[in-house]
C-alpha atoms as a PDB file:
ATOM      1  CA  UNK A   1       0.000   0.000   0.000  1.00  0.00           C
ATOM      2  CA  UNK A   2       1.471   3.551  -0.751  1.00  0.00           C
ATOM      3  CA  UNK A   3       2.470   5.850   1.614  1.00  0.00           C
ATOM      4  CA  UNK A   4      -0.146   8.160   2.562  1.00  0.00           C
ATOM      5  CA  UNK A   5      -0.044  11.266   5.162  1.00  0.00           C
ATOM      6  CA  UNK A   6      -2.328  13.707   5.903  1.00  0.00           C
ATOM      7  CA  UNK A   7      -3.652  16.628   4.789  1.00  0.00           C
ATOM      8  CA  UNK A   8      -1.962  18.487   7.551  1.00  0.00           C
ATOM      9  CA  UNK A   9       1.315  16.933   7.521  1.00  0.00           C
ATOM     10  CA  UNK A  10       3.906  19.822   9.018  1.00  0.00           C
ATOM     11  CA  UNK A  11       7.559  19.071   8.318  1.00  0.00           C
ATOM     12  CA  UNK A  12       9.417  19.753  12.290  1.00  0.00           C
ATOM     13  CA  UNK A  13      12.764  20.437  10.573  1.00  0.00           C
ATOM     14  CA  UNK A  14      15.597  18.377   9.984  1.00  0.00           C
ATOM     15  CA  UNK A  15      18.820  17.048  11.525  1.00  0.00           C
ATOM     16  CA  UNK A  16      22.241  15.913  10.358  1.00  0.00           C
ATOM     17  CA  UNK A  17      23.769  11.960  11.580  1.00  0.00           C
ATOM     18  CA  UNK A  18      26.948  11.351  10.674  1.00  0.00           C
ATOM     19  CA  UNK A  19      27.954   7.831  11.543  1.00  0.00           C
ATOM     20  CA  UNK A  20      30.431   5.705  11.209  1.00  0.00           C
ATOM     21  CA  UNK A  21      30.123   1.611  11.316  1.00  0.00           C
ATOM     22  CA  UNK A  22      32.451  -0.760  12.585  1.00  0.00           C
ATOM     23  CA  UNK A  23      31.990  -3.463   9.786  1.00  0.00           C
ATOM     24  CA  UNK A  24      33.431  -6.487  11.250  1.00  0.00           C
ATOM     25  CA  UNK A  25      30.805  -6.815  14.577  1.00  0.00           C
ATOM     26  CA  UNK A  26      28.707  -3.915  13.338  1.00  0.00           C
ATOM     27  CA  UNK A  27      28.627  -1.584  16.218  1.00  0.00           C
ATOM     28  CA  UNK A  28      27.553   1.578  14.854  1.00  0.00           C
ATOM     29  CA  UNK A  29      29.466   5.689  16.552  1.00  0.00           C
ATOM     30  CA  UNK A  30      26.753   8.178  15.379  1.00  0.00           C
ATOM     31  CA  UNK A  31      26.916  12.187  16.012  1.00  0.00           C
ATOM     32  CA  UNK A  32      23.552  14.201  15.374  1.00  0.00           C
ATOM     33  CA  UNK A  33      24.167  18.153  14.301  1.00  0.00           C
ATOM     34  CA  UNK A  34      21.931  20.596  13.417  1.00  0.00           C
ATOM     35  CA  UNK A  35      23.577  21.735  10.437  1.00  0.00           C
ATOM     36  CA  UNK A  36      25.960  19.887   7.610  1.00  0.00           C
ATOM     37  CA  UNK A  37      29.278  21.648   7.485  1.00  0.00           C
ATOM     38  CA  UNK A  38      32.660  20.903   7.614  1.00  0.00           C
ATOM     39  CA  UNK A  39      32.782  22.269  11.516  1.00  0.00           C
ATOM     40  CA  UNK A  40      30.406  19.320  12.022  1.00  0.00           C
ATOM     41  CA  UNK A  41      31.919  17.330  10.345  1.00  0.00           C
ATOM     42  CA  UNK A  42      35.182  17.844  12.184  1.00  0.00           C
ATOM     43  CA  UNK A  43      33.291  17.074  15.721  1.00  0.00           C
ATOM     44  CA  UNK A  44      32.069  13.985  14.507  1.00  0.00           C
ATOM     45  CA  UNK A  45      35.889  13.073  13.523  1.00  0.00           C
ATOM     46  CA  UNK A  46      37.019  13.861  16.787  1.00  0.00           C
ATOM     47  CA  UNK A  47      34.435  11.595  18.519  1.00  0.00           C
ATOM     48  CA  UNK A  48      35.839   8.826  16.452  1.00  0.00           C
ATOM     49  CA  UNK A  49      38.859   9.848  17.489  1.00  0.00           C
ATOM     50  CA  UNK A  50      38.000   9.440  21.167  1.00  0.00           C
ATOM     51  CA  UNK A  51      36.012   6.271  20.598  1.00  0.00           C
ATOM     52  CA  UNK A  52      37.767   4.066  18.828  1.00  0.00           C
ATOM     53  CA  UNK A  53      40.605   2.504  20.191  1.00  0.00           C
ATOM     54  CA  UNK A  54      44.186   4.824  19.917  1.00  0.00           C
ATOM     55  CA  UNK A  55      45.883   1.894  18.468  1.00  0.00           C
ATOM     56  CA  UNK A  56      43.708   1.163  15.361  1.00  0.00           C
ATOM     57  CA  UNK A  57      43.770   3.218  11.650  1.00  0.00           C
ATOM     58  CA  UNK A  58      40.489   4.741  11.207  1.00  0.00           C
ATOM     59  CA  UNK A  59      39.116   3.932   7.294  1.00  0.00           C
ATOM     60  CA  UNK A  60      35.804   6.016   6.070  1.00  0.00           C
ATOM     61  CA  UNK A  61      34.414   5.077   3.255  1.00  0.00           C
ATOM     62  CA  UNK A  62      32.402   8.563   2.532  1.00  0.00           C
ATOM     63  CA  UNK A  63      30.406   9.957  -0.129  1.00  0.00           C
ATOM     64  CA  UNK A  64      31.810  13.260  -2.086  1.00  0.00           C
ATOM     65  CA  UNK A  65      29.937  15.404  -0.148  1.00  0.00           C
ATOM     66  CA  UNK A  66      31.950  18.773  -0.089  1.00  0.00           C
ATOM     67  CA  UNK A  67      32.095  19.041   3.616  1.00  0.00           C
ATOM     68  CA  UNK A  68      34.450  16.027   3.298  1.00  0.00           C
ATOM     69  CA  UNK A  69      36.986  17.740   1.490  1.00  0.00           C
ATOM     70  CA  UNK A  70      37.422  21.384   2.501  1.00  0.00           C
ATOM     71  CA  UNK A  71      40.757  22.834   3.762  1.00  0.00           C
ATOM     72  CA  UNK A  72      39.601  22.901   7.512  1.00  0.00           C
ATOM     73  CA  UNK A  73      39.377  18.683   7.312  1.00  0.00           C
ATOM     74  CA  UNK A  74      42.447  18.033   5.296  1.00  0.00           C
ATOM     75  CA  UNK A  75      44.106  20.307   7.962  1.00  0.00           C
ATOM     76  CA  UNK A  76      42.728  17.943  10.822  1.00  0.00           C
ATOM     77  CA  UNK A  77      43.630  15.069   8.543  1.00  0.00           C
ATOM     78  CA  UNK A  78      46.987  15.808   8.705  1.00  0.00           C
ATOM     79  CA  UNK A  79      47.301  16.260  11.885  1.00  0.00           C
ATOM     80  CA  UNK A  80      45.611  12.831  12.772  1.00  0.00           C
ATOM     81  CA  UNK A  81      47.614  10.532  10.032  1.00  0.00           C
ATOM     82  CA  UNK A  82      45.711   7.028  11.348  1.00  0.00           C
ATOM     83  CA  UNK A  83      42.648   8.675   9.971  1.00  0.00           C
ATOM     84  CA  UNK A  84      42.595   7.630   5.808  1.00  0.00           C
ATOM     85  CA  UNK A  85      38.891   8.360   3.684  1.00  0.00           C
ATOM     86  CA  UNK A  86      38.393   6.563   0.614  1.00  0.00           C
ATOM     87  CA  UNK A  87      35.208   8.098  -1.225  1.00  0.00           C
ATOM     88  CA  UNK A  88      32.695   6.358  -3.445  1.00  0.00           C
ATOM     89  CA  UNK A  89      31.733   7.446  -7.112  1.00  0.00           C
ATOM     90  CA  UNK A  90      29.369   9.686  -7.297  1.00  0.00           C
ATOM     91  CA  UNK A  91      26.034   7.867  -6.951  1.00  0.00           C
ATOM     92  CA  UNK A  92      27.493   4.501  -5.744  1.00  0.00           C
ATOM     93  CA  UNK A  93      26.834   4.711  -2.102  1.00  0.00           C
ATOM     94  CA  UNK A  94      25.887   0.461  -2.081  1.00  0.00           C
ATOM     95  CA  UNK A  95      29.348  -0.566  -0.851  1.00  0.00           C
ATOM     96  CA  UNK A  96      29.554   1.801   1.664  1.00  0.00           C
ATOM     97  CA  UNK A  97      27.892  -0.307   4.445  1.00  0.00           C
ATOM     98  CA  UNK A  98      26.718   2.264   6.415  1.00  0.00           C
ATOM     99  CA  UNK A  99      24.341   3.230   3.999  1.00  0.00           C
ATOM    100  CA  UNK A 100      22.917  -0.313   4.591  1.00  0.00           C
ATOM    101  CA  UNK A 101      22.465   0.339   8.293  1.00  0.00           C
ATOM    102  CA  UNK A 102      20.833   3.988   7.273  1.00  0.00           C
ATOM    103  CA  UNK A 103      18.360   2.212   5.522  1.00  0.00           C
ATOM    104  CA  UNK A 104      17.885   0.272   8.188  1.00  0.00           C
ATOM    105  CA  UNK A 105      17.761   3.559  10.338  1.00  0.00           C
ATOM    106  CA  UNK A 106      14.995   4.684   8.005  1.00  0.00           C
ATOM    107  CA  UNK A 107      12.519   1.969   7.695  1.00  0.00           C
ATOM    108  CA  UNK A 108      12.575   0.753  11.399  1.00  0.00           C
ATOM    109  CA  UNK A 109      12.709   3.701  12.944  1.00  0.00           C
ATOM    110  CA  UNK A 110      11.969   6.916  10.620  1.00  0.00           C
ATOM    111  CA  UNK A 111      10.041   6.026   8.143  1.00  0.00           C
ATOM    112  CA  UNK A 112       6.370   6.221   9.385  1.00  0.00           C
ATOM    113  CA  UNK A 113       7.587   7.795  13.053  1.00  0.00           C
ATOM    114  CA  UNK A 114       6.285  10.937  13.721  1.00  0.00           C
ATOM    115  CA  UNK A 115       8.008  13.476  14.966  1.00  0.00           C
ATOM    116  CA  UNK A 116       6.687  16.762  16.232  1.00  0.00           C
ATOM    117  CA  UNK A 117       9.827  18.545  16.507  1.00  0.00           C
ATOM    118  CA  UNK A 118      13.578  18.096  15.417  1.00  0.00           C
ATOM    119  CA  UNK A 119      14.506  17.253  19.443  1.00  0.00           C
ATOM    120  CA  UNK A 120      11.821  14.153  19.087  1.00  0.00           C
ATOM    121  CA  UNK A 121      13.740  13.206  16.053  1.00  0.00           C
ATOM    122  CA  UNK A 122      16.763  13.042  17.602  1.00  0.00           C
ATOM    123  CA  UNK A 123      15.516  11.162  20.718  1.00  0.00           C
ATOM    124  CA  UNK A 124      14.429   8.464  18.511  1.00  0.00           C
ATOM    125  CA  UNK A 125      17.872   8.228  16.446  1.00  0.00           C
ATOM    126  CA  UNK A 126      19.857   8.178  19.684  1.00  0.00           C
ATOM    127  CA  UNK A 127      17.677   5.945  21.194  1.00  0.00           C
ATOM    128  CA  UNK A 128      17.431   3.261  17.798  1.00  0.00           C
ATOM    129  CA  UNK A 129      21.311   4.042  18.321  1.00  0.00           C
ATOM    130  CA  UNK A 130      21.730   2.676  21.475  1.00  0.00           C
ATOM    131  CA  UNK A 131      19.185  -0.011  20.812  1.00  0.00           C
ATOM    132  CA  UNK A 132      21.372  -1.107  17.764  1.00  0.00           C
ATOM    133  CA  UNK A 133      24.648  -1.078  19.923  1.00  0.00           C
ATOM    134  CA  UNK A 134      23.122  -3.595  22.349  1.00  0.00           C
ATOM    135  CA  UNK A 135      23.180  -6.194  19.792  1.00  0.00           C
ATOM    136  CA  UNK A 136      25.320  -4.991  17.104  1.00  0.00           C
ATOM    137  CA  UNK A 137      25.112  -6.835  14.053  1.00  0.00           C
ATOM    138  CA  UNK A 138      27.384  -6.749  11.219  1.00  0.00           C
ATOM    139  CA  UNK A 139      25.927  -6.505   7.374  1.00  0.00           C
ATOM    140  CA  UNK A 140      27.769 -10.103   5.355  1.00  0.00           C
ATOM    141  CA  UNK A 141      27.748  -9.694   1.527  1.00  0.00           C
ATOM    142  CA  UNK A 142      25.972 -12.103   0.279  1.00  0.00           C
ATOM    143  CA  UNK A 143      27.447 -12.604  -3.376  1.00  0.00           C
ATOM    144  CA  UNK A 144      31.060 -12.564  -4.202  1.00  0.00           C
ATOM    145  CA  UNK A 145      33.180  -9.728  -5.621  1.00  0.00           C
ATOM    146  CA  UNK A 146      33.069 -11.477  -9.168  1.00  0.00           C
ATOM    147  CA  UNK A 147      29.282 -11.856  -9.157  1.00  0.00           C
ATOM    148  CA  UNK A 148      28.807  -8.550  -8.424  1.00  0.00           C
ATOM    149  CA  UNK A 149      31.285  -7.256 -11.303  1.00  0.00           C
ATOM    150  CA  UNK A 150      29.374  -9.591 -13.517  1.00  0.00           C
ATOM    151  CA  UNK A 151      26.123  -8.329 -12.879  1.00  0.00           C
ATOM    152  CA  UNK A 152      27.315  -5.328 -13.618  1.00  0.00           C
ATOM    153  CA  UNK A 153      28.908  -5.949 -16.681  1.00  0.00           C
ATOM    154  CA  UNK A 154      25.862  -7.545 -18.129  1.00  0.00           C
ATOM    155  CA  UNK A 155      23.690  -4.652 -17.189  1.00  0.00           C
ATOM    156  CA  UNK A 156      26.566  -2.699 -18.897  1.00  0.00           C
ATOM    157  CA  UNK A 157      26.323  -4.457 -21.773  1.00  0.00           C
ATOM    158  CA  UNK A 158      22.450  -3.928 -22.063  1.00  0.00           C
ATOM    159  CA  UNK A 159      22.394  -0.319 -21.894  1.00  0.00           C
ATOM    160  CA  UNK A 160      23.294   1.167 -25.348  1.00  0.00           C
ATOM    161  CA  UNK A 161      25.900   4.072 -24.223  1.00  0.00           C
ATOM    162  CA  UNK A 162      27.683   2.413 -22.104  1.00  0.00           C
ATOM    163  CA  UNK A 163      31.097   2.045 -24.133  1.00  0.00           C
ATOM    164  CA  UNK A 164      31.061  -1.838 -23.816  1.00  0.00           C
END
């Protein structure tokens, strides 16, 4: 059945998560913000930074969002070299796992919750958050590396501009 809302359906305002997933047990380090700039960008960083253990290397897979890249984070990058980002093509956010446990985020949790202001929004994420960390789960691929290149070489190969 489709969606539906109301006639009277209000939007309470948004808020930012940025959140990072520990892919081998699937523990899950979120930070909400009200905005989405590189200065919150940077305190999420440096909650990773306090969370995860000193003597592991940090690897973010990230979307090219352009908070990710401006001076003020490649300055804190520098300055914290266990921290390496690896970015996904533009509009390929499927291997980026957290995506997955967005999703997840969003139809548990968000999806048909309602929310009558931007602080009951956040009280649900933090506490779906918490609820997740309890009983972390990680996300297993379920096809190989080659079946996924093949499936995508085959769609490739359907498509008439795609140069194969």
């Amino acid at each position: 059945m489709p969606e539906r809302r109301s006639h009277d359906y209000v939007r309470a305002g948004t808020t930012t998560l940025f959140a990072a997933l520990d892919t081998a047990i699937g523990k899950a380090i979120g930070s909400l913000h009200r905005r989405h700039r590189a200065v919150e960008f940077k305190k999420f960083l440096l909650k990773l930074d306090r969370e995860v253990p000193a003597d592991l290397e940090v690897h973010l897979i990230l979307d090219n969002y352009v908070t990710h890249g401006v001076l003020a984070v490649k300055t804190w990058l520098a300055a914290y070299p266990r921290f390496h980002l690896h970015f996904t093509p533009t509009g390929l956010s499927w291997p980026n796992l957290v995506e997955r446990w967005f999703a997840e985020l969003t139809t548990k949790k968000l999806r048909r919750g309602i929310h009558r202001s931007v602080q009951a929004l956040e009280r649900d994420i933090r506490g779906w958050l918490t609820g997740w960390n309890e009983h972390p789960r990680p996300f297993v691929w379920t096809k190989t590396a080659d079946e996924i290149l093949d499936k995508v070489a085959a769609y490739c190969r359907r498509i008439s501009d795609s140069g194969l």
